[in-house]
C-alpha atoms as a PDB file:
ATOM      1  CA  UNK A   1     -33.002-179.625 -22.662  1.00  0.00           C
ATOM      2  CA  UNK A   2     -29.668-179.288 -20.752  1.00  0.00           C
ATOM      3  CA  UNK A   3     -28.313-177.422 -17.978  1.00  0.00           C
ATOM      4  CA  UNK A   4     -24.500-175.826 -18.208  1.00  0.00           C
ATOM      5  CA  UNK A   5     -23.319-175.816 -14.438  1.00  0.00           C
ATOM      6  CA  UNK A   6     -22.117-171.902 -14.413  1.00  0.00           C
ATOM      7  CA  UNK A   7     -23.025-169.916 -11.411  1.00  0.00           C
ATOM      8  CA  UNK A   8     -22.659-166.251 -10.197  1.00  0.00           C
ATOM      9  CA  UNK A   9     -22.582-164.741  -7.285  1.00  0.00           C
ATOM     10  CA  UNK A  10     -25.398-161.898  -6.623  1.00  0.00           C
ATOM     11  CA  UNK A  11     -23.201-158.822  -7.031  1.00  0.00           C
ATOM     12  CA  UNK A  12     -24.376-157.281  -3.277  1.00  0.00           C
ATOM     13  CA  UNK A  13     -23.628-160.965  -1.991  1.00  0.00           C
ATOM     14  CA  UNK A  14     -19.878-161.271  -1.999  1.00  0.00           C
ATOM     15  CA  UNK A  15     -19.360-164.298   0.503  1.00  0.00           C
ATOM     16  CA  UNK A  16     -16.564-165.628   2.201  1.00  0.00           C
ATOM     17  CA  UNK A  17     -15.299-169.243  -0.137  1.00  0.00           C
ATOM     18  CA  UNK A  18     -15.490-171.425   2.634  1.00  0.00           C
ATOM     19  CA  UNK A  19     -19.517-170.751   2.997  1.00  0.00           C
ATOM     20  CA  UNK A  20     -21.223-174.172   2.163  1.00  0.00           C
ATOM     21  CA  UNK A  21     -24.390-172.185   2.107  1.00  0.00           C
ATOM     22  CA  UNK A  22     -22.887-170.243  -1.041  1.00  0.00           C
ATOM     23  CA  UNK A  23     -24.969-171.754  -3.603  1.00  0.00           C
ATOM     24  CA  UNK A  24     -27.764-170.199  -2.039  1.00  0.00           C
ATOM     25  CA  UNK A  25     -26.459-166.479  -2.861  1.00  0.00           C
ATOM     26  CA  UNK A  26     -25.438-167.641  -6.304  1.00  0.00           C
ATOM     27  CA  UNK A  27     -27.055-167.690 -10.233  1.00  0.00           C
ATOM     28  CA  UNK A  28     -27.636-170.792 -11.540  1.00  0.00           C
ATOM     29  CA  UNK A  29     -27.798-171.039 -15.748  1.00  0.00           C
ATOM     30  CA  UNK A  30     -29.179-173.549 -18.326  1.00  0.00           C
ATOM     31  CA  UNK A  31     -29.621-173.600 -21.803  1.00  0.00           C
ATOM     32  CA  UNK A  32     -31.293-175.705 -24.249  1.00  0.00           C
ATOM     33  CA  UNK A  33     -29.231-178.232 -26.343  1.00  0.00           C
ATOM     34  CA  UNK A  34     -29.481-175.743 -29.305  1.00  0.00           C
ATOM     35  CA  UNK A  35     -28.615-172.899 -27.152  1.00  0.00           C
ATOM     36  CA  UNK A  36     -31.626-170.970 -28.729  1.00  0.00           C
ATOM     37  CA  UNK A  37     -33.117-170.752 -24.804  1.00  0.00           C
ATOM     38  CA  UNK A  38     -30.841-169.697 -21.526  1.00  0.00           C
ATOM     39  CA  UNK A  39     -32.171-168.999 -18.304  1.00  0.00           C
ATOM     40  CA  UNK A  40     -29.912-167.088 -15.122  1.00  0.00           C
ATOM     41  CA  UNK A  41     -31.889-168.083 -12.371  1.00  0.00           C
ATOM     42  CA  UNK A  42     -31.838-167.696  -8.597  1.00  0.00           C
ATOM     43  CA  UNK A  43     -31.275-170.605  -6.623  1.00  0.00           C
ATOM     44  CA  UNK A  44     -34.681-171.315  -6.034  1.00  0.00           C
ATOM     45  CA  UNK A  45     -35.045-171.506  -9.672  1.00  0.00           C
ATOM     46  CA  UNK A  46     -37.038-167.618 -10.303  1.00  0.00           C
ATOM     47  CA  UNK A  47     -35.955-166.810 -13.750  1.00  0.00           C
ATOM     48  CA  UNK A  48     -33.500-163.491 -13.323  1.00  0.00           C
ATOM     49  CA  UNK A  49     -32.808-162.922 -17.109  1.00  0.00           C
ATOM     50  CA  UNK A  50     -33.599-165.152 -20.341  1.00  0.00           C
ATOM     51  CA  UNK A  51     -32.335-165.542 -23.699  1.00  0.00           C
ATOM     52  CA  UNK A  52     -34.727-166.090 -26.737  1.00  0.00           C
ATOM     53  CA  UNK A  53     -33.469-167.135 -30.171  1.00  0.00           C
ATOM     54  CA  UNK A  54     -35.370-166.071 -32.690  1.00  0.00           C
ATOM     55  CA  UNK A  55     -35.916-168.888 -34.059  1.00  0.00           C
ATOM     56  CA  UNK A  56     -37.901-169.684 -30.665  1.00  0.00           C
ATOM     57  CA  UNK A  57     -40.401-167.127 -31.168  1.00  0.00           C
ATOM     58  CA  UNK A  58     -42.126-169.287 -34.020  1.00  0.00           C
ATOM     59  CA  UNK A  59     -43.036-171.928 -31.329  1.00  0.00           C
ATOM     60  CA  UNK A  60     -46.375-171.865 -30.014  1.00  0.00           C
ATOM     61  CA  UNK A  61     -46.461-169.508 -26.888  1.00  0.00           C
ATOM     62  CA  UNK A  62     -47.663-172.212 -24.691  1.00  0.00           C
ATOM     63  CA  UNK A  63     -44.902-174.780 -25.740  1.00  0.00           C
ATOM     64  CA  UNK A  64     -42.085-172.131 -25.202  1.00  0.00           C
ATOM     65  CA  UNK A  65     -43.071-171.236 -21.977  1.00  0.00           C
ATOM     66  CA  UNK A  66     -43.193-175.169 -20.885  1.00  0.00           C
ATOM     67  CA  UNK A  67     -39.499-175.040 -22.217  1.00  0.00           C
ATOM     68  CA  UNK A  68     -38.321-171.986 -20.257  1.00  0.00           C
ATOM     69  CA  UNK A  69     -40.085-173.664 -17.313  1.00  0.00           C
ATOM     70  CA  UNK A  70     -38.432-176.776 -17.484  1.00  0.00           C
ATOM     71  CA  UNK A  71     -34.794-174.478 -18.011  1.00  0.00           C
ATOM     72  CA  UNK A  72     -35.646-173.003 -14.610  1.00  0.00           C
ATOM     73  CA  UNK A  73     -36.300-176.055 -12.582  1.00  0.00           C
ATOM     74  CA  UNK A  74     -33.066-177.680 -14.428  1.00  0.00           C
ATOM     75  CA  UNK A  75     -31.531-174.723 -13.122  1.00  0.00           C
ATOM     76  CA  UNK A  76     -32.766-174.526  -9.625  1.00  0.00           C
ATOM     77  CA  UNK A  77     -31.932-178.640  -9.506  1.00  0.00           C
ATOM     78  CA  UNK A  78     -28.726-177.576 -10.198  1.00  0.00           C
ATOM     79  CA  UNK A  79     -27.807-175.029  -7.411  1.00  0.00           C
ATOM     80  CA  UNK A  80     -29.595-177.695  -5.254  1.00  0.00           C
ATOM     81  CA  UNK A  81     -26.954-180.159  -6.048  1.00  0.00           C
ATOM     82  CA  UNK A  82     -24.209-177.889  -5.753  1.00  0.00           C
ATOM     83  CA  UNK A  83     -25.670-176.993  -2.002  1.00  0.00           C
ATOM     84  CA  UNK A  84     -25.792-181.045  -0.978  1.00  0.00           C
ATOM     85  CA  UNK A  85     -22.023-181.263  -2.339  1.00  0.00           C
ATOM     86  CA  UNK A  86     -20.541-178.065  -0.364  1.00  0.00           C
ATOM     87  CA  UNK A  87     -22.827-179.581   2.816  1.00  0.00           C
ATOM     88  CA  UNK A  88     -21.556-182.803   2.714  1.00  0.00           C
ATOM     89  CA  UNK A  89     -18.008-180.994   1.879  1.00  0.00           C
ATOM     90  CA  UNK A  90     -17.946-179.234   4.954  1.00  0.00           C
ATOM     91  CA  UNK A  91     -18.352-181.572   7.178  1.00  0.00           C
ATOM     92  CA  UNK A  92     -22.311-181.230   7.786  1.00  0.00           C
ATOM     93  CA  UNK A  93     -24.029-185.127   8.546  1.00  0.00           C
ATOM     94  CA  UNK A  94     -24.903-186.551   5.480  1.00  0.00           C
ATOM     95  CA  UNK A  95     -28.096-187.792   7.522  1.00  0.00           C
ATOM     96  CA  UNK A  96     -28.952-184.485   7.927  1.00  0.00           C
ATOM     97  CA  UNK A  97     -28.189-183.310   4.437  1.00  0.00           C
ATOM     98  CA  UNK A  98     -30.492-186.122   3.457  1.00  0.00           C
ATOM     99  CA  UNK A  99     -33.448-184.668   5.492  1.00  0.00           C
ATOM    100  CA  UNK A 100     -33.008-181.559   3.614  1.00  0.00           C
ATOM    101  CA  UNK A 101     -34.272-183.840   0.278  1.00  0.00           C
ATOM    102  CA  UNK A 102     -31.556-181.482  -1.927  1.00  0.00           C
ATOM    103  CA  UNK A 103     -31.145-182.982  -5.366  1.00  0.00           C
ATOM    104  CA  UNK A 104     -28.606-185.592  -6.499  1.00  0.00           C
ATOM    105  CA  UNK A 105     -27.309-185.624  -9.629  1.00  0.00           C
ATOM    106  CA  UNK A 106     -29.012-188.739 -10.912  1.00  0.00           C
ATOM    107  CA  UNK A 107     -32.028-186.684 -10.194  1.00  0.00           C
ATOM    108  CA  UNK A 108     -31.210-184.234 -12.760  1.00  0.00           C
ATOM    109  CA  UNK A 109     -30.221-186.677 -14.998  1.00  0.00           C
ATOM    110  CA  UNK A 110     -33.713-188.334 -15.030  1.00  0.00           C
ATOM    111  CA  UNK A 111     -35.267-185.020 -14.926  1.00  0.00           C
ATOM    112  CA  UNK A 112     -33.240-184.479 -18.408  1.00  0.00           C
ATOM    113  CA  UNK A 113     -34.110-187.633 -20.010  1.00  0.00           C
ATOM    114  CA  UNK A 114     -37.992-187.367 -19.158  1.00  0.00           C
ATOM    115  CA  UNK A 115     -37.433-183.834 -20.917  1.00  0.00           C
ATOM    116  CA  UNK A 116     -35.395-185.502 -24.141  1.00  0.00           C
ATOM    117  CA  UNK A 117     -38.652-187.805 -23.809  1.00  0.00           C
ATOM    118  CA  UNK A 118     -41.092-185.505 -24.011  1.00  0.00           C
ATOM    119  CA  UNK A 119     -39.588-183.382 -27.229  1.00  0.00           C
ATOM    120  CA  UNK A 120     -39.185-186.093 -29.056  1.00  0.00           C
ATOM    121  CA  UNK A 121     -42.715-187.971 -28.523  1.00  0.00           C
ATOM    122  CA  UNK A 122     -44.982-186.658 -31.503  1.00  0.00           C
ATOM    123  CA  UNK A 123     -47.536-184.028 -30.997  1.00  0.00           C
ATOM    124  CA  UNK A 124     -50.476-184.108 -32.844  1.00  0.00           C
ATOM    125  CA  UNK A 125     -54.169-183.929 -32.279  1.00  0.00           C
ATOM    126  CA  UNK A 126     -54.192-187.950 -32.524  1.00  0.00           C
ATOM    127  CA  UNK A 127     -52.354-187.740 -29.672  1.00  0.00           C
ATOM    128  CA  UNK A 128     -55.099-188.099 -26.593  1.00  0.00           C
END
């Protein structure tokens, strides 16, 4: 799984550019590698719209939903990052940003790899 760093604003949200609380108003998306799953969630990672290949729908119910799960916290990890970066941008103590415990970006990077992990370990009911 992967995240693509595109945002949009909430339509009834139109905010002022030099608002480091933006993020906050804004979409976050990710998509699988394949691009067979897409999520638009809000900030706080609450799925808003999502995009099912068909090819997806032959998964087992329980394994797609763990992957559209995973898209949303990628997603809501991502808008977190993008809220430490205009803090610390504008000025705001990075102490303070700190006590906020936002995301960094090597977070979402290990979040990633544990995810690249877990699709590629086998599956099988050998597998305790």
């Amino acid at each position: 799984m992967s995240y693509t760093d595109e945002t949009a604003t909430h339509a009834d949200d139109a905010r002022d550019g030099d608002d480091p609380w933006a993020p906050v108003h804004q979409f976050s998306q990710a998509r699988s590698r394949s691009g067979a799953l897409a999520v638009r969630t809000t900030a706080q990672g609450l799925p808003v719209a999502v995009h099912i290949a068909s090819t997806e729908l032959d998964k087992h119910p329980e394994l797609l939903a763990a992957d559209i799960l995973r898209l949303c916290k990628q997603a809501a990890m991502s808008a977190g990052i993008r809220l430490r970066e205009n803090l610390l941008a504008a000025g705001i103590d990075r102490d303070l940003v700190n006590e906020l415990k936002l995301p960094k970006p090597a977070d979402l990077s290990a979040a990633e790899e544990r995810d690249d992990e877990e699709a590629d370990a086998m599956t099988s009911w050998l597998r305790r």
